[in-house]
Every structure is written in structure tokens, then in C-alpha cells.
Protein backbone atom coordinates (compact mmCIF):
# COMPACT_ATOMS: atom_id res chain seq x y z
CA UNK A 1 -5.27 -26.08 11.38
CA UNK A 2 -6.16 -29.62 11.53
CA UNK A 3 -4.80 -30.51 14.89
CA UNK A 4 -7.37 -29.23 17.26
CA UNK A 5 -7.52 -27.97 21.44
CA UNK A 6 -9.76 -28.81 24.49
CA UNK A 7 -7.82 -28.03 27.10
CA UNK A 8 -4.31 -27.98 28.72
CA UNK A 9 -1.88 -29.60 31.28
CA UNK A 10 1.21 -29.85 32.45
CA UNK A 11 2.69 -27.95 29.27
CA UNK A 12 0.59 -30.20 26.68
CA UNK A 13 -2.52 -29.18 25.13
CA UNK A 14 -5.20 -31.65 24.83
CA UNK A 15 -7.13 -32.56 21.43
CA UNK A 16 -7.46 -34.19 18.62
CA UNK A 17 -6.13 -35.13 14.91
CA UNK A 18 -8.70 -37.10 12.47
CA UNK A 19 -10.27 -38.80 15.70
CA UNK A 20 -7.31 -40.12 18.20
CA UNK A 21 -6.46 -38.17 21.19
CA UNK A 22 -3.25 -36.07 20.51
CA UNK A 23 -1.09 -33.97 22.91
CA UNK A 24 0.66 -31.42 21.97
CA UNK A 25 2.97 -28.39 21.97
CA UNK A 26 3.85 -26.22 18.94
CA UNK A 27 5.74 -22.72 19.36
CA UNK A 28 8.26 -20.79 17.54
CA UNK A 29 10.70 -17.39 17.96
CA UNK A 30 12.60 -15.48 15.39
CA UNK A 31 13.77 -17.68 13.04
CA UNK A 32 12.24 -21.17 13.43
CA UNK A 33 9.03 -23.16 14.41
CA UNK A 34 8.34 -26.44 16.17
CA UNK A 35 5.40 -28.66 15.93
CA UNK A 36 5.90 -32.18 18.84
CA UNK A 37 3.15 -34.23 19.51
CA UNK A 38 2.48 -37.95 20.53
CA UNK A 39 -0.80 -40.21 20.30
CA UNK A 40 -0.48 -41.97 23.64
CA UNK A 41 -3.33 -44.76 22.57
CA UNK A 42 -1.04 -45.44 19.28
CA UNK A 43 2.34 -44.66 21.28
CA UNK A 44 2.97 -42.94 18.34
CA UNK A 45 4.49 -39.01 18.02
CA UNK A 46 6.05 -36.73 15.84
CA UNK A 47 8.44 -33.55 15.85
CA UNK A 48 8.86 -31.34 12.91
CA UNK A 49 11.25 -28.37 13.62
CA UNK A 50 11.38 -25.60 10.55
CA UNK A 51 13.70 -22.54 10.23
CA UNK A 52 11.29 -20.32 9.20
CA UNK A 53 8.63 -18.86 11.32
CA UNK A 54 6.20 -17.40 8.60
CA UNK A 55 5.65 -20.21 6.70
CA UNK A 56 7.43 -23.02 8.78
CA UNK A 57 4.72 -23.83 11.05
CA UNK A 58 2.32 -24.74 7.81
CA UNK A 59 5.35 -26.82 6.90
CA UNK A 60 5.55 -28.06 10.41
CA UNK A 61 1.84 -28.73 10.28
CA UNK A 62 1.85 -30.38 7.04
CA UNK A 63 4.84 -32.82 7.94
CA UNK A 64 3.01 -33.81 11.15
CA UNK A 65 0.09 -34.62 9.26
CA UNK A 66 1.62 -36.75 6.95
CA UNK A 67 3.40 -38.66 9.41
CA UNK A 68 0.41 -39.19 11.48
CA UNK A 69 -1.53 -40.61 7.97
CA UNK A 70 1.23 -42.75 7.06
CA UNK A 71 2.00 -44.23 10.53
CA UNK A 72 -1.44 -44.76 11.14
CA UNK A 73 -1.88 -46.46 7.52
CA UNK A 74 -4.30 -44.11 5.90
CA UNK A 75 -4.56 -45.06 1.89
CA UNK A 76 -3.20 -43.10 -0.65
CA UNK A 77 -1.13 -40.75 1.66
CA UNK A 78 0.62 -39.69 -0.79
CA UNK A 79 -1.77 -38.53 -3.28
CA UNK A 80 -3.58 -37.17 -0.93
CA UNK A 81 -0.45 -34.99 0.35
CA UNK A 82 0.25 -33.98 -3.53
CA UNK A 83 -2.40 -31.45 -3.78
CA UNK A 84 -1.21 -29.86 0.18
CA UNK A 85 2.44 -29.91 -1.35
CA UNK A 86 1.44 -27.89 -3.95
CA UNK A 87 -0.92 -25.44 -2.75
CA UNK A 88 1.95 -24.68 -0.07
CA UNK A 89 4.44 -23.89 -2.76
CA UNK A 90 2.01 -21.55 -4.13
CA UNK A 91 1.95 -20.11 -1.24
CA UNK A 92 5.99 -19.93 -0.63
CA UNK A 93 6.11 -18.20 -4.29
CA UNK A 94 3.80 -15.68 -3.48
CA UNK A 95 5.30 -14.92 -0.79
CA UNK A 96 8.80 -14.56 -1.63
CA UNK A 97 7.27 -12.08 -4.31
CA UNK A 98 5.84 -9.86 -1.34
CA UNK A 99 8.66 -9.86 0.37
CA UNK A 100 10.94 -9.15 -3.14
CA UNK A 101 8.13 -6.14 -3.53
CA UNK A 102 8.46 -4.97 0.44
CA UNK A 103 12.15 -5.10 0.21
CA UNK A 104 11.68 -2.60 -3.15
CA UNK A 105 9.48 -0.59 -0.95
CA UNK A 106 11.78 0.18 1.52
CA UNK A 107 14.91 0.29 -0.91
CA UNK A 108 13.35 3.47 -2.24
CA UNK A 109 12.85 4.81 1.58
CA UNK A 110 15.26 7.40 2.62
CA UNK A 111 18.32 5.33 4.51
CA UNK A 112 17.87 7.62 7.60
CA UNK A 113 15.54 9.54 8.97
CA UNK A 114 15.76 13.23 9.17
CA UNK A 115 16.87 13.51 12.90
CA UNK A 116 19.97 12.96 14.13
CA UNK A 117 20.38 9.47 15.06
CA UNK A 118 21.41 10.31 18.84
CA UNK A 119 17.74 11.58 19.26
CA UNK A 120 17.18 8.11 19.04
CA UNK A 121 19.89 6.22 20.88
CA UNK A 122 19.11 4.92 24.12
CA UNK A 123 17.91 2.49 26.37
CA UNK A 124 14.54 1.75 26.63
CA UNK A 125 12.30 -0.49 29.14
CA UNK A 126 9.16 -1.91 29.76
CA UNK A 127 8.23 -3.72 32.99
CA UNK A 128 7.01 -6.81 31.47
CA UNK A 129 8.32 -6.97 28.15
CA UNK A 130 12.11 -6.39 28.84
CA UNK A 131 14.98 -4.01 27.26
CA UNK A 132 15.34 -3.00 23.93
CA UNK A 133 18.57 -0.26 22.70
CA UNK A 134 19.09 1.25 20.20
CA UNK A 135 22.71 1.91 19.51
CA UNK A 136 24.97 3.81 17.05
CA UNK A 137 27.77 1.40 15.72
CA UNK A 138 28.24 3.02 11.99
CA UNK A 139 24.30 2.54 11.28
CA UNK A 140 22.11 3.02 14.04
CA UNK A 141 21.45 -1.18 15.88
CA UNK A 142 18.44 -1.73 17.80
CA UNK A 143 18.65 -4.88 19.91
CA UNK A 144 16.12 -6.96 21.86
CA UNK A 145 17.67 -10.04 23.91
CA UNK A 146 19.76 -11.75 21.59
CA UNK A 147 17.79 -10.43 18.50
CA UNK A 148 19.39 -7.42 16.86
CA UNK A 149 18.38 -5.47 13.65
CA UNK A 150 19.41 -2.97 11.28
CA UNK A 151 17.21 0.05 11.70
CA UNK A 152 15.68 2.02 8.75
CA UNK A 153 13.45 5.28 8.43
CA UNK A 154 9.91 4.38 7.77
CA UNK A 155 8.18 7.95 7.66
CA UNK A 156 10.69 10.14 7.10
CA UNK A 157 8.55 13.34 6.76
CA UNK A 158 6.91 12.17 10.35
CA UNK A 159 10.60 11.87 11.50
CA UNK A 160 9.53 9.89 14.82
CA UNK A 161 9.22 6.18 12.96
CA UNK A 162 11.12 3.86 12.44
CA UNK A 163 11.51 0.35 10.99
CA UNK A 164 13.12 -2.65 12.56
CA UNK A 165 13.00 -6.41 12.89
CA UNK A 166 13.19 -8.10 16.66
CA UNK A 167 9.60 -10.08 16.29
CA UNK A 168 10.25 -12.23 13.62
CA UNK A 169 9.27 -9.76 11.08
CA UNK A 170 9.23 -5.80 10.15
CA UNK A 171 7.86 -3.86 12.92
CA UNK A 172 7.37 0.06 12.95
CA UNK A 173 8.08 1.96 16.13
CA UNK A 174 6.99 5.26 16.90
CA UNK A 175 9.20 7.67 19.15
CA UNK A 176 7.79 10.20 21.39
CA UNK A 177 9.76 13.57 21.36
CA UNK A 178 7.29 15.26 23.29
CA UNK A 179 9.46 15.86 25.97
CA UNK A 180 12.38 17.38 23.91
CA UNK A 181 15.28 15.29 22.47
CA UNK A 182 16.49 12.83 23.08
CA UNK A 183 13.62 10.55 22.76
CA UNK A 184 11.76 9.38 26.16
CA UNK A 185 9.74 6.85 25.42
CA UNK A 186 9.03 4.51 21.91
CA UNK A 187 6.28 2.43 20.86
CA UNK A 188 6.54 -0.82 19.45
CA UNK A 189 3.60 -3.15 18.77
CA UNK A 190 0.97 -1.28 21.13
CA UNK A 191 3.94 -1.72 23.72
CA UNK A 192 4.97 1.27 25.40
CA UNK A 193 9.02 1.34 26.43
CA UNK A 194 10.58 4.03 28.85
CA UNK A 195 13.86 5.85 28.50
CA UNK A 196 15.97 4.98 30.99
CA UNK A 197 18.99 7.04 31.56
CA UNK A 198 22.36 5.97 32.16
């Protein structure tokens, strides 16, 4: 990352790009990724928003960057962007080819796991990180806030993981059974949530 941080107020970081003062404030969720920033000596700023959050906020980056270089009337923006344009499609090919051999991973995956899916059903909570359920409607639903997913055995022979997708990408979550069946508790990325009964 070019755009750099010393320090923080008000909701803006403090920093730099390429020598002028920048504030700043990227972030992202599930689905998309904003970069806005301003140059208050320049009264200059930008906002890139991208609907991607694995490889938008390079985009995001990368359009910032070259509106800050052309705005600021750097030479050869352009061909100096050609090579980053590049290198970042590289990077969007490879990808899509780990996700193509991921999905082809988990195609071959049993669809279920070996439980019965109302082992797993339930509500679960965690103080500080919210609610997440996981609900039988034809396939078994798991669903965080607004984000939902599709849930899909991950170890079947373990028959206490499973696969879903509320962080922006695959997690794994690990049931605890311990206790007898249903489930009572589940663990999802070092995040411990609680049964909670109805």
C-alpha cells in the first residue's frame, strides 16, 4: 500500500501519498470496498467504491492512485499505470483459477454431513460479535445480520465442520457436541458462539 498512516482523528486517518498530507478512510463488508480520501493543501480528493472485497480494494487503491497522479500532473501517468494495470489482471486471472479449483474442491465434498442436520440447527450467540442461525429451509441456511449462506460439509468423517460464507469469504466452523445433540456451542474464526434455546 502506497497510501500510508500516522495517526487518527475524528474518523480520518492521517498520512501521506508521494509527499502531500492525505486523510483518509478506506473499509469494506461482504461484497464491496471503499477507498475516500482528500488532500486538504491541494483541495483535492477521491472516492473509489468496488464490488468486490478480495481484490476491490487493490482496484480501489490503484484508481486512487491514478487520480491523485493525474490531478496532481505527474508525467506519463499513464504509462506509468500500464505496467499496475497489468500486473493486477494477472492477479484477477489467477485468482479466478483458485477459486474455479476451490469450487472443484468442494464440488467433490459430500453435500451434507453425516449428522442429521437438526443437530445443527439453532441459534447461536456471542456477546460481542452478535447472532448467527442456522436454519433448515430445504438445505440447511446459516445467517449472520443480513448475510446468509448456503451451508456445506467440510469434514465429513469429523462430522462437527462445516463450511459457510458470512465474512466475505469461505469460513469453516467447528461444532461442539460434547454436551450431547443438539449442538451447544460452534466456532467460527477463533470466535466462540453459545446455543441459546428458544
Amino acid at each position: 500500500m502506497q497510501f500510508t498512516r500516522e495517526g487518527y482523528g475524528l474518523g480520518w486517518y492521517v498520512g501521506h501519498y508521494d509527499g502531500d498530507v492525505l486523510l483518509h478512510h478506506f473499509g469494506g463488508f461482504s461484497g464491496f470496498h471503499a477507498h475516500v480520501s482528500f488532500m486538504p493543501e491541494r483541495k483535492i480528493g477521491v472516492v473509489a467504491l468496488a464490488n468486490e472485497i478480495g481484490f476491490g480494494g487493490f482496484l480501489a487503491e490503484l484508481v486512487a492512485r491514478y487520480a491523485y497522479d493525474l490531478l496532481r500532473g505527474q508525467p506519463d501517468v499513464d504509462q506509468k499505470y500500464e505496467a499496475d494495470l497489468e500486473e493486477y489482471a494477472a492477479n484477477a486471472r489467477n485468482g479466478r483459477q483458485r477459486i474455479a479449483a476451490d469450487r472443484a474442491t468442494r464440488a467433490a465434498r459430500p453435500r451434507f454431513p453425516a449428522r442429521p442436520l437438526t443437530d445443527f440447527a439453532g441459534t447461536y450467540v456471542n456477546p460481542h460479535y452478535g447472532t448467527i442461525v442456522f436454519a433448515i429451509r430445504g438445505d440447511l441456511l446459516a445467517t449472520m445480520g443480513p448475510q446468509w449462506s448456503r451451508v456445506e460439509a467440510f469434514d465429513p468423517p469429523r462430522n462437527d465442520f462445516l463450511r459457510v460464507e458470512l465474512l466475505g469469504g469461505g469460513s469453516v466452523v467447528r461444532f461442539d457436541f460434547e454436551k450431547g445433540t443438539p449442538a451447544h456451542a460452534l466456532t467460527m474464526s477463533g470466535i466462540t458462539f453459545e446455543r441459546r434455546e428458544p
